[in-house]
Structure formats: C-alpha cells, structure tokens
C-alpha atoms as a PDB file:
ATOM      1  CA  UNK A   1       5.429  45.043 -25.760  1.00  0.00           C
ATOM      2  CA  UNK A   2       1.593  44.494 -26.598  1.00  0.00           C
ATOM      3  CA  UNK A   3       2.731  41.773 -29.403  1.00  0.00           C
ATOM      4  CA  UNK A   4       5.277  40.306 -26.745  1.00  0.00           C
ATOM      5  CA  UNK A   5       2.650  39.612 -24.066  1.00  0.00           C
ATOM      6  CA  UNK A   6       0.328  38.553 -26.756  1.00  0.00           C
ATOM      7  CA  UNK A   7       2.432  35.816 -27.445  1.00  0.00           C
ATOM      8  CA  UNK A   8       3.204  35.054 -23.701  1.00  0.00           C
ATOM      9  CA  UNK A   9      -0.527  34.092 -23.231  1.00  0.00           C
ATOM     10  CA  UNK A  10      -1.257  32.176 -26.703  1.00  0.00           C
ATOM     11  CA  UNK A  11       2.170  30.430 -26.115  1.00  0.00           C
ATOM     12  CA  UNK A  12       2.167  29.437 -22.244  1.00  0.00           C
ATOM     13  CA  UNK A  13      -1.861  28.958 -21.979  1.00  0.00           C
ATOM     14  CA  UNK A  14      -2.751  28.125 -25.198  1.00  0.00           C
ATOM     15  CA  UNK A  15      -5.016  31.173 -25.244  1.00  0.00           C
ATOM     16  CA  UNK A  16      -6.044  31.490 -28.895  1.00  0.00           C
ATOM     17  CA  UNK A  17      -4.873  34.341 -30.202  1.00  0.00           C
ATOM     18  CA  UNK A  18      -8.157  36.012 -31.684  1.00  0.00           C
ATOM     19  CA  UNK A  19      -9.565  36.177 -27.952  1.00  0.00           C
ATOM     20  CA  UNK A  20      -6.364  38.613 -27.312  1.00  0.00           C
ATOM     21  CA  UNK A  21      -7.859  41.915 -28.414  1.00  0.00           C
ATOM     22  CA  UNK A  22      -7.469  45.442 -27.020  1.00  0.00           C
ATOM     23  CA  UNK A  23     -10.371  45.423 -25.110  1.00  0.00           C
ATOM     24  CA  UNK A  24     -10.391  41.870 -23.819  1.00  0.00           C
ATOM     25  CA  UNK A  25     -11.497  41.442 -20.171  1.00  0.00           C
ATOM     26  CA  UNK A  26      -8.616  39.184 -18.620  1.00  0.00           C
ATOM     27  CA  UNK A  27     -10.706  36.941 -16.459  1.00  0.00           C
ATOM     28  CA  UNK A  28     -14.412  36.830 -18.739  1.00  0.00           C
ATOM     29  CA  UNK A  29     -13.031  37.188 -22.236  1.00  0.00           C
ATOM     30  CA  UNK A  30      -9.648  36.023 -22.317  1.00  0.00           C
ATOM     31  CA  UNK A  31     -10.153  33.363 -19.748  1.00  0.00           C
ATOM     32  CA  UNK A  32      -6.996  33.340 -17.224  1.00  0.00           C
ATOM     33  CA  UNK A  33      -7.672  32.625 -13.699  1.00  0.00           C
ATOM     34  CA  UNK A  34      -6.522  34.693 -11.124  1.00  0.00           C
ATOM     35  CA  UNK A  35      -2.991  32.640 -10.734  1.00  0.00           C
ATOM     36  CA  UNK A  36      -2.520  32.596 -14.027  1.00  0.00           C
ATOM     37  CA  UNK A  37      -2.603  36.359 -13.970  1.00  0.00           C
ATOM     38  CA  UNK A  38      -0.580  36.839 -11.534  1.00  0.00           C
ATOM     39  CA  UNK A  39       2.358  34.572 -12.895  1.00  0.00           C
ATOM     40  CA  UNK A  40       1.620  36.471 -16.674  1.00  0.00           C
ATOM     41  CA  UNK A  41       2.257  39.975 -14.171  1.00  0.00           C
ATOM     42  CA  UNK A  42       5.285  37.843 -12.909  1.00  0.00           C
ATOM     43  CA  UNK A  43       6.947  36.941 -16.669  1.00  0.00           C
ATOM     44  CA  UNK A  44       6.449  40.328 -17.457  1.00  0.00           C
ATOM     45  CA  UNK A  45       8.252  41.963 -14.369  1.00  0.00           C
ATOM     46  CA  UNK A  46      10.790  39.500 -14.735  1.00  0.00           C
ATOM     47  CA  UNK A  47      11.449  39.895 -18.369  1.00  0.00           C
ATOM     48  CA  UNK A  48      11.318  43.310 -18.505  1.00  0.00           C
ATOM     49  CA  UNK A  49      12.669  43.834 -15.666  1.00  0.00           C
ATOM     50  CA  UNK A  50      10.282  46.386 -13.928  1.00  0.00           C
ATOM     51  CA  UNK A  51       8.399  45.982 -10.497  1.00  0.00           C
ATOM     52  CA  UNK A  52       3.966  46.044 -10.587  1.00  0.00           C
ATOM     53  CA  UNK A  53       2.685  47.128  -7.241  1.00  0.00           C
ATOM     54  CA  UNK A  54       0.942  45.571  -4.656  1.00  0.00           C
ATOM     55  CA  UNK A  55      -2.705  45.967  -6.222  1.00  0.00           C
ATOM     56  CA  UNK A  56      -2.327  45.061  -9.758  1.00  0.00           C
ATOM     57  CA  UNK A  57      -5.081  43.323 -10.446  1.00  0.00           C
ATOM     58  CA  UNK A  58      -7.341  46.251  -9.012  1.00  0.00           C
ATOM     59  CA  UNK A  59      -6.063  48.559 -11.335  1.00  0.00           C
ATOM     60  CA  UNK A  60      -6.203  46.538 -14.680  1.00  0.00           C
ATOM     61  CA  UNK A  61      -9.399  45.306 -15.857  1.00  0.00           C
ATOM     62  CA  UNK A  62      -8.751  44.801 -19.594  1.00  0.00           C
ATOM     63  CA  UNK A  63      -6.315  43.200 -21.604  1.00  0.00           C
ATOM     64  CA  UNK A  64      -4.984  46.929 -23.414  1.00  0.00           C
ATOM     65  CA  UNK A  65      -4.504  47.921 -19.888  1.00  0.00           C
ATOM     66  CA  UNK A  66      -1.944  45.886 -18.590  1.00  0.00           C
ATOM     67  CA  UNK A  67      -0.479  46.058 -21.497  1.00  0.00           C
ATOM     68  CA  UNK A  68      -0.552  50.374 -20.938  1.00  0.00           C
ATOM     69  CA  UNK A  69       0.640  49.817 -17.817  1.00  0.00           C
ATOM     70  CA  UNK A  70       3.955  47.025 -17.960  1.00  0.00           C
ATOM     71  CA  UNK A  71       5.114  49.866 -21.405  1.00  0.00           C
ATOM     72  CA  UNK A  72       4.302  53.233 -18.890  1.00  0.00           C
ATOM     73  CA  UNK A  73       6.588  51.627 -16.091  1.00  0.00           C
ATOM     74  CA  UNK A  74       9.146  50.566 -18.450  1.00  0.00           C
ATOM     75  CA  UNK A  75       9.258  54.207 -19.676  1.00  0.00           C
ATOM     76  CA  UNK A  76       7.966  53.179 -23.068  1.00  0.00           C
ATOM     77  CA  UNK A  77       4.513  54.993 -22.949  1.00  0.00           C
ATOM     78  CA  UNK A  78       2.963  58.118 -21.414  1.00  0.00           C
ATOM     79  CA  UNK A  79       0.984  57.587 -17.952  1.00  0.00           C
ATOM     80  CA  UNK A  80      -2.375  56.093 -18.620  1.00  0.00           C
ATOM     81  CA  UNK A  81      -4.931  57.951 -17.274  1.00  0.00           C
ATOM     82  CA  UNK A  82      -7.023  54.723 -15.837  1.00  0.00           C
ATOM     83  CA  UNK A  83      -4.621  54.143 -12.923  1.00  0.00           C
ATOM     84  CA  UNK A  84      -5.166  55.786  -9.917  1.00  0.00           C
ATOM     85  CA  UNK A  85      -2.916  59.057  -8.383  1.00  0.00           C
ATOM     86  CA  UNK A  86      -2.181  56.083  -5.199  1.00  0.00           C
ATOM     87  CA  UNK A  87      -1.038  53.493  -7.785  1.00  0.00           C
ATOM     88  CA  UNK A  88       0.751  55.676  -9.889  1.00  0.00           C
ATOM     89  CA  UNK A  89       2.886  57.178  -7.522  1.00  0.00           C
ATOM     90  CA  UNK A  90       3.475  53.773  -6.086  1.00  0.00           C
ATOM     91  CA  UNK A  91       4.727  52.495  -9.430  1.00  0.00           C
ATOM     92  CA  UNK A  92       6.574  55.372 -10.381  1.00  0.00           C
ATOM     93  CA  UNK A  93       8.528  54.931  -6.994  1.00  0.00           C
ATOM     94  CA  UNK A  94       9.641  51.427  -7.672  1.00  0.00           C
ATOM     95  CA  UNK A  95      10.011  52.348 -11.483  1.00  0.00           C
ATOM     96  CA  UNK A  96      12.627  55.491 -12.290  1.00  0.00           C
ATOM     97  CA  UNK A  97      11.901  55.154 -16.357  1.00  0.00           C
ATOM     98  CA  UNK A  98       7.966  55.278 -15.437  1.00  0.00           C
ATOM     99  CA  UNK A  99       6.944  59.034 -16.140  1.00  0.00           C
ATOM    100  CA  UNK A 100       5.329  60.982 -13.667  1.00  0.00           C
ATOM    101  CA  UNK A 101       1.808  61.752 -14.371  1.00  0.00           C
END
C-alpha cells in the first residue's frame, strides 16, 4: 500500500519521488496543501475502499503515518499506536477488517 500511495502523489502532483520518505512531513517536506491532502485521503478511501474519519488530518502528521493508518483500516497492519483511543474506535467502527487496538 506504501508503494501504491507513493506513486499516487509522484504521479497526480508531480511530487518527486525522493521527497516521499517514511518520515516525510505531508505539508513542510512533501509539499501538498491541505486540499490536496484531502483528495490523496479521498483516492485512497475510494480505491481501497475503506472510510478515514472525520479528523484525519489531526491524527497523521507524517507521510509513514497515513500510510500506517489507510493498511490498519484495511486490515492489512496491526493498530498503530500514534492514533488516538477516540480515533481508533471511530475508524474501527466504520472499518470491520481494521483490528481493534
């Protein structure tokens, strides 16, 4: 999923790819607005076809993290322990393949 979204970014905003680390901030070091965010949160649900909560953006900082995240809800990954116990039980609600924490 990591390599998917990867590609997402360097293909739809020309994001080069070296700037698409593991520990990238999205808004300082990657450089996506806040829209463009939001639609990259929007491809994702859509494509995978799971459901990010109200608050998103408050819970992700870095570029590994929404990447943790969109793989937990799909079921794909274990429950990352940055999110908080209000998110998580949010997402896990609108998710059934999410894990509980």
């Amino acid at each position: 999923m990591f390599r998917w979204i990867v590609k997402l970014i360097r293909d739809d905003y020309g994001v080069d790819e070296e700037k698409l680390t593991r520990y990238a901030h999205i808004e300082t070091d990657i450089g996506l607005t806040l829209e463009q965010t939001e639609e990259v949160i929007d491809i994702v649900s859509q494509c995978f076809h799971i459901t990010f909560p109200a608050g998103t953006l408050d819970e992700v900082m870095k570029f590994e993290e929404l990447c943790m995240l969109a793989a937990w809800i799909n079921g794909l990954y274990k429950h990352p322990e940055f999110l908080s116990a209000q998110y998580s039980a949010k997402a896990a609600s609108l998710n059934p393949k999410a894990t509980p924490q």
